[in-house]
PDB file of N, CA and C in Angstrom:
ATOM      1  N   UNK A   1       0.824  -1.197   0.000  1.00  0.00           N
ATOM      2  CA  UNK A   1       0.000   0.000   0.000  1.00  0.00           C
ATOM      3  C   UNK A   1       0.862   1.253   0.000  1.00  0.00           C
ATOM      4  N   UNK A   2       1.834   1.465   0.666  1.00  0.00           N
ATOM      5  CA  UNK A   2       2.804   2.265   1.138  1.00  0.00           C
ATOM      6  C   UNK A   2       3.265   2.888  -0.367  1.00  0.00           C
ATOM      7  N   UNK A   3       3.560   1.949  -1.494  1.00  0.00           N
ATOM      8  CA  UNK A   3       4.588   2.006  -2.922  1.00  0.00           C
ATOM      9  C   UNK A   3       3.696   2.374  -3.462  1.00  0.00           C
ATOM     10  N   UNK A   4       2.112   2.188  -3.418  1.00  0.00           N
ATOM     11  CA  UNK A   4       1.248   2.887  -4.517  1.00  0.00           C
ATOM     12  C   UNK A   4       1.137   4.148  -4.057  1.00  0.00           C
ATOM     13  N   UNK A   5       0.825   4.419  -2.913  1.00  0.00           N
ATOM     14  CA  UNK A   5       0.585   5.682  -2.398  1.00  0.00           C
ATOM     15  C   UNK A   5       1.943   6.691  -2.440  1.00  0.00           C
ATOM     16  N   UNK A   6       2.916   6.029  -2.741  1.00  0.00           N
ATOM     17  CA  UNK A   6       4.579   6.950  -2.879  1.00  0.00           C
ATOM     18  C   UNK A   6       4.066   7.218  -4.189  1.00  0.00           C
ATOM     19  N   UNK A   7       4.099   6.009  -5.083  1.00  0.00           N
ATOM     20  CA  UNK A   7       3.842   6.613  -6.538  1.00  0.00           C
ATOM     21  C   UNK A   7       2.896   7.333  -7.035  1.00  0.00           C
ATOM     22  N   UNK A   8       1.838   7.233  -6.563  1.00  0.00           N
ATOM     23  CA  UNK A   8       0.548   8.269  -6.723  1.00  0.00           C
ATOM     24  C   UNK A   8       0.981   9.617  -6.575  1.00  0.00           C
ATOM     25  N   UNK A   9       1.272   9.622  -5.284  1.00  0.00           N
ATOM     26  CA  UNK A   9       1.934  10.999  -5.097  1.00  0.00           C
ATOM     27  C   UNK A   9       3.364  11.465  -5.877  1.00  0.00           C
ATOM     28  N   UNK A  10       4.008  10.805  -5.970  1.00  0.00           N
ATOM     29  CA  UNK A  10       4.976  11.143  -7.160  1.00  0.00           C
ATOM     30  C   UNK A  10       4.383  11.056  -8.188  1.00  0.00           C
ATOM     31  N   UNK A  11       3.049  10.894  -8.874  1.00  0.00           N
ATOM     32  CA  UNK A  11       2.914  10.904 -10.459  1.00  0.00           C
ATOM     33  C   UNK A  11       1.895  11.902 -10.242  1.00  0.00           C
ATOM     34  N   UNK A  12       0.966  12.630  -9.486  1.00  0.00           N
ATOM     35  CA  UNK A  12       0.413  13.625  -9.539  1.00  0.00           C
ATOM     36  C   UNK A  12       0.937  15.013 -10.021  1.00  0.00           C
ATOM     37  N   UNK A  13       2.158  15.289  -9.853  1.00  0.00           N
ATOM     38  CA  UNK A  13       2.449  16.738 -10.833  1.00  0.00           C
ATOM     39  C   UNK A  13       3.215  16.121 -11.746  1.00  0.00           C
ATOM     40  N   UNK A  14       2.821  16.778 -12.856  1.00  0.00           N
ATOM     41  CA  UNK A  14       3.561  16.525 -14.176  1.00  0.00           C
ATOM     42  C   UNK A  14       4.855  17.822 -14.038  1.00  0.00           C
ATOM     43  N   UNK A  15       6.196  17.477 -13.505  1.00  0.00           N
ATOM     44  CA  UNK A  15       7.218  18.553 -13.677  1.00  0.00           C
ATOM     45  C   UNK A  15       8.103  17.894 -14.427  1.00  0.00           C
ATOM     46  N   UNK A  16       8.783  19.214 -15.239  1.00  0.00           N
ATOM     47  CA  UNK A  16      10.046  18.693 -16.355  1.00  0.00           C
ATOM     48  C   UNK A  16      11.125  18.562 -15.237  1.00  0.00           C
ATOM     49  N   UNK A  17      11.819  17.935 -15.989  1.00  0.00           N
ATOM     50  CA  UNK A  17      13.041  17.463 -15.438  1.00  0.00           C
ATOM     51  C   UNK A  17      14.048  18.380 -14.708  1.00  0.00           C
ATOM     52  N   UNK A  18      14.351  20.094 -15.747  1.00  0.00           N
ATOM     53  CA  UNK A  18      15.210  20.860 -14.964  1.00  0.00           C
ATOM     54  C   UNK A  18      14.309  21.223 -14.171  1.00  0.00           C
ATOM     55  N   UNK A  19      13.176  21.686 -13.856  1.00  0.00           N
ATOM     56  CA  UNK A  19      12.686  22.273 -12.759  1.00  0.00           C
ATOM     57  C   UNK A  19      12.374  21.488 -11.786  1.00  0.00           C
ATOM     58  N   UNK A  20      12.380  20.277 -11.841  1.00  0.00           N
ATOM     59  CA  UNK A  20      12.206  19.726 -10.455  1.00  0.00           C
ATOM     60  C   UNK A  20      13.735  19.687  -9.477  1.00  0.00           C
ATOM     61  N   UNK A  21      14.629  20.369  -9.862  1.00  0.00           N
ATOM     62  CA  UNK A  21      15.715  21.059  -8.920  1.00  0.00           C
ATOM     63  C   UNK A  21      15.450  22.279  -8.271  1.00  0.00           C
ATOM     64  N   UNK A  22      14.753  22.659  -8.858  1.00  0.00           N
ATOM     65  CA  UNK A  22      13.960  23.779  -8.100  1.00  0.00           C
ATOM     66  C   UNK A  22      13.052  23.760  -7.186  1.00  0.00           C
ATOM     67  N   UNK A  23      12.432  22.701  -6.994  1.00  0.00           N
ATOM     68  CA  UNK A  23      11.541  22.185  -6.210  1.00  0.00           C
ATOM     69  C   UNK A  23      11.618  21.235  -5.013  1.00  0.00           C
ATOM     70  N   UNK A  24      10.924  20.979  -4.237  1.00  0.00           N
ATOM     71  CA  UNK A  24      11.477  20.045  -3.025  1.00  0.00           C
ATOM     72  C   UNK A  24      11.437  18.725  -2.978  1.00  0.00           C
ATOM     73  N   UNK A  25      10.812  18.342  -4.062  1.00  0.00           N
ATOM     74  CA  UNK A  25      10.489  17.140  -4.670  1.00  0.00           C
ATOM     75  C   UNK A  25      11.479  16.591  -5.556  1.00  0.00           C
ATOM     76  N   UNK A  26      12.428  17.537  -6.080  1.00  0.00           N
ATOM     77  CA  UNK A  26      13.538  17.384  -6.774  1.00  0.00           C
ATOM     78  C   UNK A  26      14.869  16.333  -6.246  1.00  0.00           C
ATOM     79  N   UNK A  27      14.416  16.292  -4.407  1.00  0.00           N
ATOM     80  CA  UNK A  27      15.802  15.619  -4.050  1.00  0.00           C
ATOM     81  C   UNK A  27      15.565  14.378  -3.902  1.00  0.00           C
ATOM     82  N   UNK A  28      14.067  13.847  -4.319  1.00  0.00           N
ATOM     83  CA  UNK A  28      13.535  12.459  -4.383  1.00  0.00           C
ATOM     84  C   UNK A  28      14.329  12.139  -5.806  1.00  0.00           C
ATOM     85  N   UNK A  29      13.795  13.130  -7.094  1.00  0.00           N
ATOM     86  CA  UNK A  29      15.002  12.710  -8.029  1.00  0.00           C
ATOM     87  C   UNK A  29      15.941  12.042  -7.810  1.00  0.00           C
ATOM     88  N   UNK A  30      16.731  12.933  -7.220  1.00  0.00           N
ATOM     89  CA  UNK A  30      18.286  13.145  -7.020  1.00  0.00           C
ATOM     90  C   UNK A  30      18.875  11.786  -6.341  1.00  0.00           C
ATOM     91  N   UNK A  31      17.879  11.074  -5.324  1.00  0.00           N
ATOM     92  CA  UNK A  31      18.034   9.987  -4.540  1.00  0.00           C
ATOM     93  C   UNK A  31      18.531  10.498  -3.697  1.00  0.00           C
ATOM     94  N   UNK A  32      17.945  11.439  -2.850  1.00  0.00           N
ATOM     95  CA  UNK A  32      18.545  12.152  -1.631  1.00  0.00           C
ATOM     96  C   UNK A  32      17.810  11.456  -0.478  1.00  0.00           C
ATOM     97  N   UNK A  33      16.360  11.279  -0.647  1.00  0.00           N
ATOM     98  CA  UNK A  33      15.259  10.635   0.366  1.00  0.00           C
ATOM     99  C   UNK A  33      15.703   9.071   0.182  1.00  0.00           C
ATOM    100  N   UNK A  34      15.841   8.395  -1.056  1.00  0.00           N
ATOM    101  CA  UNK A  34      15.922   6.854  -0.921  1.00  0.00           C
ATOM    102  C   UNK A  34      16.943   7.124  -2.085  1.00  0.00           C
ATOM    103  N   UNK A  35      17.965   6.316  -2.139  1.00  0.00           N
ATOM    104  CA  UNK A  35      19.018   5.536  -3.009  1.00  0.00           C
ATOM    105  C   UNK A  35      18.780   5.490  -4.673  1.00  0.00           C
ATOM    106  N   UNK A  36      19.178   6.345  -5.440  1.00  0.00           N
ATOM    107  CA  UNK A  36      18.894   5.755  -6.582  1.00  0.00           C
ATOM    108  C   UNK A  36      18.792   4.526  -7.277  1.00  0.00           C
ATOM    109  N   UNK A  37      19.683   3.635  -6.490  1.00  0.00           N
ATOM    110  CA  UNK A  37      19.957   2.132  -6.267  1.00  0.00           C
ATOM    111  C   UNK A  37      18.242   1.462  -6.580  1.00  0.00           C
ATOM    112  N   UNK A  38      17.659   2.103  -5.585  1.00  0.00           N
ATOM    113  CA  UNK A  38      16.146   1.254  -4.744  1.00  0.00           C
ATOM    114  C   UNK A  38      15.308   2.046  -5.159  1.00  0.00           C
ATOM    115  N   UNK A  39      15.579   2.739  -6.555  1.00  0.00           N
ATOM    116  CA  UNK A  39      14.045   3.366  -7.407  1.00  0.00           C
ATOM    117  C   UNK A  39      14.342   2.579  -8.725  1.00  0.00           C
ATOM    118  N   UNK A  40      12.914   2.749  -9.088  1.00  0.00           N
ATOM    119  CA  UNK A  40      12.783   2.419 -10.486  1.00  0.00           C
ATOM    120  C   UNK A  40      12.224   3.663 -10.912  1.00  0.00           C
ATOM    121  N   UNK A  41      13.408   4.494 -12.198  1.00  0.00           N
ATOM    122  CA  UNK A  41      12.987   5.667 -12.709  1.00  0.00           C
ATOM    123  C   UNK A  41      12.232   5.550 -14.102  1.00  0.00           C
ATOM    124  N   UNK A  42      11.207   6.264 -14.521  1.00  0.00           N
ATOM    125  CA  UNK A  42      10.751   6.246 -15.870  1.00  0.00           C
ATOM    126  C   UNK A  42      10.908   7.198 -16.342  1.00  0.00           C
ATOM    127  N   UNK A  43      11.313   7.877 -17.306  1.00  0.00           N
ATOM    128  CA  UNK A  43      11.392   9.199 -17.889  1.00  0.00           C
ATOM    129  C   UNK A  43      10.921   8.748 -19.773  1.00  0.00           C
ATOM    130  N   UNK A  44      10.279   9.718 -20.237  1.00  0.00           N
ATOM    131  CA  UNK A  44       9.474   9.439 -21.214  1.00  0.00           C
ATOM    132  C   UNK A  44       9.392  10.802 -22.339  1.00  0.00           C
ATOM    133  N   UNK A  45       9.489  10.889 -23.215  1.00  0.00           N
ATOM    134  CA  UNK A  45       9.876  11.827 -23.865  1.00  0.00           C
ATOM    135  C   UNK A  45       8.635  11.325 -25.503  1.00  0.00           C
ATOM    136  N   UNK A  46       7.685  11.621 -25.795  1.00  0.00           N
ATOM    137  CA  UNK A  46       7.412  11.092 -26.748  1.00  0.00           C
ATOM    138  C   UNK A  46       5.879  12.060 -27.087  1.00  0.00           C
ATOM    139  N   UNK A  47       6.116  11.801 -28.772  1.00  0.00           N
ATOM    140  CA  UNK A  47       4.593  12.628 -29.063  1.00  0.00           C
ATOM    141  C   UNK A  47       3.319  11.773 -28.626  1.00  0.00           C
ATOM    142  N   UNK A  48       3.503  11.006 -27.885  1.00  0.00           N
ATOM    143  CA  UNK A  48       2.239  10.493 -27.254  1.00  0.00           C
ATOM    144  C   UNK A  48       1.825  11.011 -26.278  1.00  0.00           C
ATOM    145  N   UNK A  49       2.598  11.517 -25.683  1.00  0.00           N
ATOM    146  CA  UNK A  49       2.416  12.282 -24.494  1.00  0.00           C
ATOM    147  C   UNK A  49       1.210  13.879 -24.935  1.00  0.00           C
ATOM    148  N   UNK A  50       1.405  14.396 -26.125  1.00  0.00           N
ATOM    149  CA  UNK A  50       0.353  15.044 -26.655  1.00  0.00           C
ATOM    150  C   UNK A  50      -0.935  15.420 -26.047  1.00  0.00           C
ATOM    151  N   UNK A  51      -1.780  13.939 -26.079  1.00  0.00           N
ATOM    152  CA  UNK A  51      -2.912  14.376 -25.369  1.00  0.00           C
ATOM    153  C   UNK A  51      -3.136  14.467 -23.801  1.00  0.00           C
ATOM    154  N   UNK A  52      -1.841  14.830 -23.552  1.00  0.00           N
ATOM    155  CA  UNK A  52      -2.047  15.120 -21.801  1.00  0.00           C
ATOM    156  C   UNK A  52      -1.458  16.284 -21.842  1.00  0.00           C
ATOM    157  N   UNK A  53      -0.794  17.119 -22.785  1.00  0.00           N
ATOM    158  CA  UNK A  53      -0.328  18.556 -22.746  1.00  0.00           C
ATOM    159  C   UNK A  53       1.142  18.063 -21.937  1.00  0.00           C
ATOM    160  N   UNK A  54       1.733  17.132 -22.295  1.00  0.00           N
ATOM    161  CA  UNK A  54       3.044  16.809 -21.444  1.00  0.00           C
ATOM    162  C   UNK A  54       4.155  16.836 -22.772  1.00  0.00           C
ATOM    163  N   UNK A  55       5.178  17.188 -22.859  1.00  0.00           N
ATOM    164  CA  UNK A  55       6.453  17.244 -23.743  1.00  0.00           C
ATOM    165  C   UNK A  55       7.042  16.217 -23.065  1.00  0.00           C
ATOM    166  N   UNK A  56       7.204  15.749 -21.486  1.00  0.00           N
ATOM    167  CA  UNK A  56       8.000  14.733 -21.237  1.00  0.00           C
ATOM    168  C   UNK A  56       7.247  14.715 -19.502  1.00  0.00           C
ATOM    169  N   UNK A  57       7.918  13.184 -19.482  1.00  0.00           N
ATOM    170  CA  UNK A  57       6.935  12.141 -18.151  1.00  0.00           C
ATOM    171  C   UNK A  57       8.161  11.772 -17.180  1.00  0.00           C
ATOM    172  N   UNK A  58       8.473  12.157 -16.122  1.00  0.00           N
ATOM    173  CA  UNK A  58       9.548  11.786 -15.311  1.00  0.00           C
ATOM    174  C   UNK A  58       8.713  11.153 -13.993  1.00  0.00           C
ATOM    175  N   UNK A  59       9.001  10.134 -13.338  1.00  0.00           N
ATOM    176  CA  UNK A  59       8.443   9.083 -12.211  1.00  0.00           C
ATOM    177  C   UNK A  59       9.913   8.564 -11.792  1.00  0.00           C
ATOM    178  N   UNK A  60       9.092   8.253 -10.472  1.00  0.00           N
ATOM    179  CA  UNK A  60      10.212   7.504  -9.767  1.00  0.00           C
ATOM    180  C   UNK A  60       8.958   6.531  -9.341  1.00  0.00           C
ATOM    181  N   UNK A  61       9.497   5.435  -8.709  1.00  0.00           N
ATOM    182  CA  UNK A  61       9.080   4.659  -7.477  1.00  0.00           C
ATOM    183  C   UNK A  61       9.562   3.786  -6.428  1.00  0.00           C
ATOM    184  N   UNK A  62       9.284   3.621  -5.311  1.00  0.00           N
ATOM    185  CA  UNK A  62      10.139   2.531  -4.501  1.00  0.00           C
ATOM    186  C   UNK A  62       9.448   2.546  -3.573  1.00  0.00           C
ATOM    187  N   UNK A  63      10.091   1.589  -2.377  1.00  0.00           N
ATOM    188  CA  UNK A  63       9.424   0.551  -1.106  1.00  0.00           C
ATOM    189  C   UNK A  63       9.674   1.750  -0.077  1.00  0.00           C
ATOM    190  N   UNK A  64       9.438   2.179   0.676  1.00  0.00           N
ATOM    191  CA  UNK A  64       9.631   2.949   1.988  1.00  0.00           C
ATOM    192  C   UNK A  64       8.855   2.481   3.112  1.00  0.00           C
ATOM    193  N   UNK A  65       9.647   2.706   4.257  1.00  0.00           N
ATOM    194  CA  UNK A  65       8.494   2.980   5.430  1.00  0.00           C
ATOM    195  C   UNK A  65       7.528   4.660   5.637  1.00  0.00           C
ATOM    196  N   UNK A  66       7.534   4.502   7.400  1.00  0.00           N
ATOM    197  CA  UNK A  66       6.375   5.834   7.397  1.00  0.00           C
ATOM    198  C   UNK A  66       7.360   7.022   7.288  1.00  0.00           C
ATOM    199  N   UNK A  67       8.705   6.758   7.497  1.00  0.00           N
ATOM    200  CA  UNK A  67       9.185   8.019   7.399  1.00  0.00           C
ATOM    201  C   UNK A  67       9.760   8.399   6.414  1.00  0.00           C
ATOM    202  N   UNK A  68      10.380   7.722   5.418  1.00  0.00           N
ATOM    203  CA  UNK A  68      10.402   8.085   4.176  1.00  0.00           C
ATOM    204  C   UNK A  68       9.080   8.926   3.371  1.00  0.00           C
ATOM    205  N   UNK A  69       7.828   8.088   3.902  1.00  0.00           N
ATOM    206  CA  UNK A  69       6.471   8.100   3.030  1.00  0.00           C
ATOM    207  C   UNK A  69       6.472   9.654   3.933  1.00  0.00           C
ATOM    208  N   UNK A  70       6.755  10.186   4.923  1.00  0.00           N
ATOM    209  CA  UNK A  70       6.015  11.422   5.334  1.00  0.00           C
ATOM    210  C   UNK A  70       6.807  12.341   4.751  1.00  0.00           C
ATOM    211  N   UNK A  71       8.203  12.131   4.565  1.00  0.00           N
ATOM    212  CA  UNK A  71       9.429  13.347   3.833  1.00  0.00           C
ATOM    213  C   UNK A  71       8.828  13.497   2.505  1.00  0.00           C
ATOM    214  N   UNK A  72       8.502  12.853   1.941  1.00  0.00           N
ATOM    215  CA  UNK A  72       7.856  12.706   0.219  1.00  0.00           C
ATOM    216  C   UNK A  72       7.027  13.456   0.513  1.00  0.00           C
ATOM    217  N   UNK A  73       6.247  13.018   1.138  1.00  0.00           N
ATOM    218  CA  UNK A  73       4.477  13.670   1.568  1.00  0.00           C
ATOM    219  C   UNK A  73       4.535  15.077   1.999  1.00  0.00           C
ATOM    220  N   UNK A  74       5.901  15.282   2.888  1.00  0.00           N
ATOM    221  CA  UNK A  74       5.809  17.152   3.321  1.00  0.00           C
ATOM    222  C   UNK A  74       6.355  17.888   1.825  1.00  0.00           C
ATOM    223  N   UNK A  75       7.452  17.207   0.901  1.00  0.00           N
ATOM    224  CA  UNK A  75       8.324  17.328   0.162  1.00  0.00           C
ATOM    225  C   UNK A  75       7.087  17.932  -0.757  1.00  0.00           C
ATOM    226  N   UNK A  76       6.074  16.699  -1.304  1.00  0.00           N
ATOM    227  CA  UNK A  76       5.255  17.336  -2.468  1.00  0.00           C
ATOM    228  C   UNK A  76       4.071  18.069  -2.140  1.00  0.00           C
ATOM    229  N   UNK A  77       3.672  17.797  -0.653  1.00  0.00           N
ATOM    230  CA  UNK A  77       2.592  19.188  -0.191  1.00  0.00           C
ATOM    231  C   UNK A  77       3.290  20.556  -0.277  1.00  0.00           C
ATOM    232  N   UNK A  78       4.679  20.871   0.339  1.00  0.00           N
ATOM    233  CA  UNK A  78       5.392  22.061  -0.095  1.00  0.00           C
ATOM    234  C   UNK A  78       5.203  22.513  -1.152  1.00  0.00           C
ATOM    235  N   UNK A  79       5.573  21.665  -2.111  1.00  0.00           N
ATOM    236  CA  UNK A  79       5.647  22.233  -3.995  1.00  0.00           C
ATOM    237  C   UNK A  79       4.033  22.633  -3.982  1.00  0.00           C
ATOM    238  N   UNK A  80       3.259  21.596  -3.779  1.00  0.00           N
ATOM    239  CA  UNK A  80       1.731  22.545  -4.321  1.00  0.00           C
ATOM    240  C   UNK A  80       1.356  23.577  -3.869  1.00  0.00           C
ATOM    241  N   UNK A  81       1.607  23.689  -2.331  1.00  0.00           N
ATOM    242  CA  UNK A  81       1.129  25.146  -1.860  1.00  0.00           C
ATOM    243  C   UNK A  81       2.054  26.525  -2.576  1.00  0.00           C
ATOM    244  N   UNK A  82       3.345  25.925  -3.038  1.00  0.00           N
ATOM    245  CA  UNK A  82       3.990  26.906  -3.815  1.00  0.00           C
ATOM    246  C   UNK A  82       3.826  27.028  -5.265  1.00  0.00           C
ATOM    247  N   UNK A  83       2.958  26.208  -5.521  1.00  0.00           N
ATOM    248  CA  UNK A  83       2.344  26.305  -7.445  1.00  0.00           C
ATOM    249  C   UNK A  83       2.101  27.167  -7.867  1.00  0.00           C
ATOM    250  N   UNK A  84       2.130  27.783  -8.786  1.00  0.00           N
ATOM    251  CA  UNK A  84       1.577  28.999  -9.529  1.00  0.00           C
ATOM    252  C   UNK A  84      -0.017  28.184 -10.177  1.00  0.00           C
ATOM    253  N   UNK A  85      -0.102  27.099 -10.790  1.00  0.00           N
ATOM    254  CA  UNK A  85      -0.858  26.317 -11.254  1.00  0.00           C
ATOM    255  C   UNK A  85      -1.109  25.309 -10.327  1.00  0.00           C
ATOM    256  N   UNK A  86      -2.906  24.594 -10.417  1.00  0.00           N
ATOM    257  CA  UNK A  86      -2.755  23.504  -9.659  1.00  0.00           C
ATOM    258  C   UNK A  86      -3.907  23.072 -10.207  1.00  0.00           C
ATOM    259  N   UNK A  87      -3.810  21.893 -10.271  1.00  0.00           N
ATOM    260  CA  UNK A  87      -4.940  20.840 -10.491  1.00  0.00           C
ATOM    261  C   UNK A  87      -5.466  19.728  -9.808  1.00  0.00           C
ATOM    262  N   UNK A  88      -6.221  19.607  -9.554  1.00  0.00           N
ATOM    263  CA  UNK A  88      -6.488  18.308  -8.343  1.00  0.00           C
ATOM    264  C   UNK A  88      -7.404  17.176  -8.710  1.00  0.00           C
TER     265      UNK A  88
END
């Protein structure tokens, strides 16, 4: 339950790649919260992406406990309250 709910929440904002260094969600990228080792990254670049208004698809996912799952969780509530845009 824990890995869907990481990934859910990691696939809810669609951010490009340089700007998620800008963001706090960026150091999940980076493998700052968990190991790049112990993600599985997807990054996606394709005109299929079209009908979602996306140029490119970046995801992570992996196994955590509660405290990993709450750093993610403060990490990507931060970024939305700082959105210029938001969708829910």
């Amino acid at each position: 339950m824990k890995q869907i709910l990481i990934l859910i929440v990691l696939l809810l904002p669609a951010w490009t790649v340089s700007a998620q260094g800008d963001l706090q969600v960026g150091a999940v990228f980076d493998g700052k919260v968990v190991p790049q080792k112990a993600m599985k990254e997807t990054f996606i670049r394709s005109s299929q992406l079209d009908p979602f208004n996306l140029e490119q698809y970046h995801s992570v996912s992996f196994t955590g406990d509660e405290q990993i799952l709450a750093e993610v969780s403060r990490r990507v509530l931060t970024d939305a309250e700082n959105a210029t845009e938001k969708e829910i």
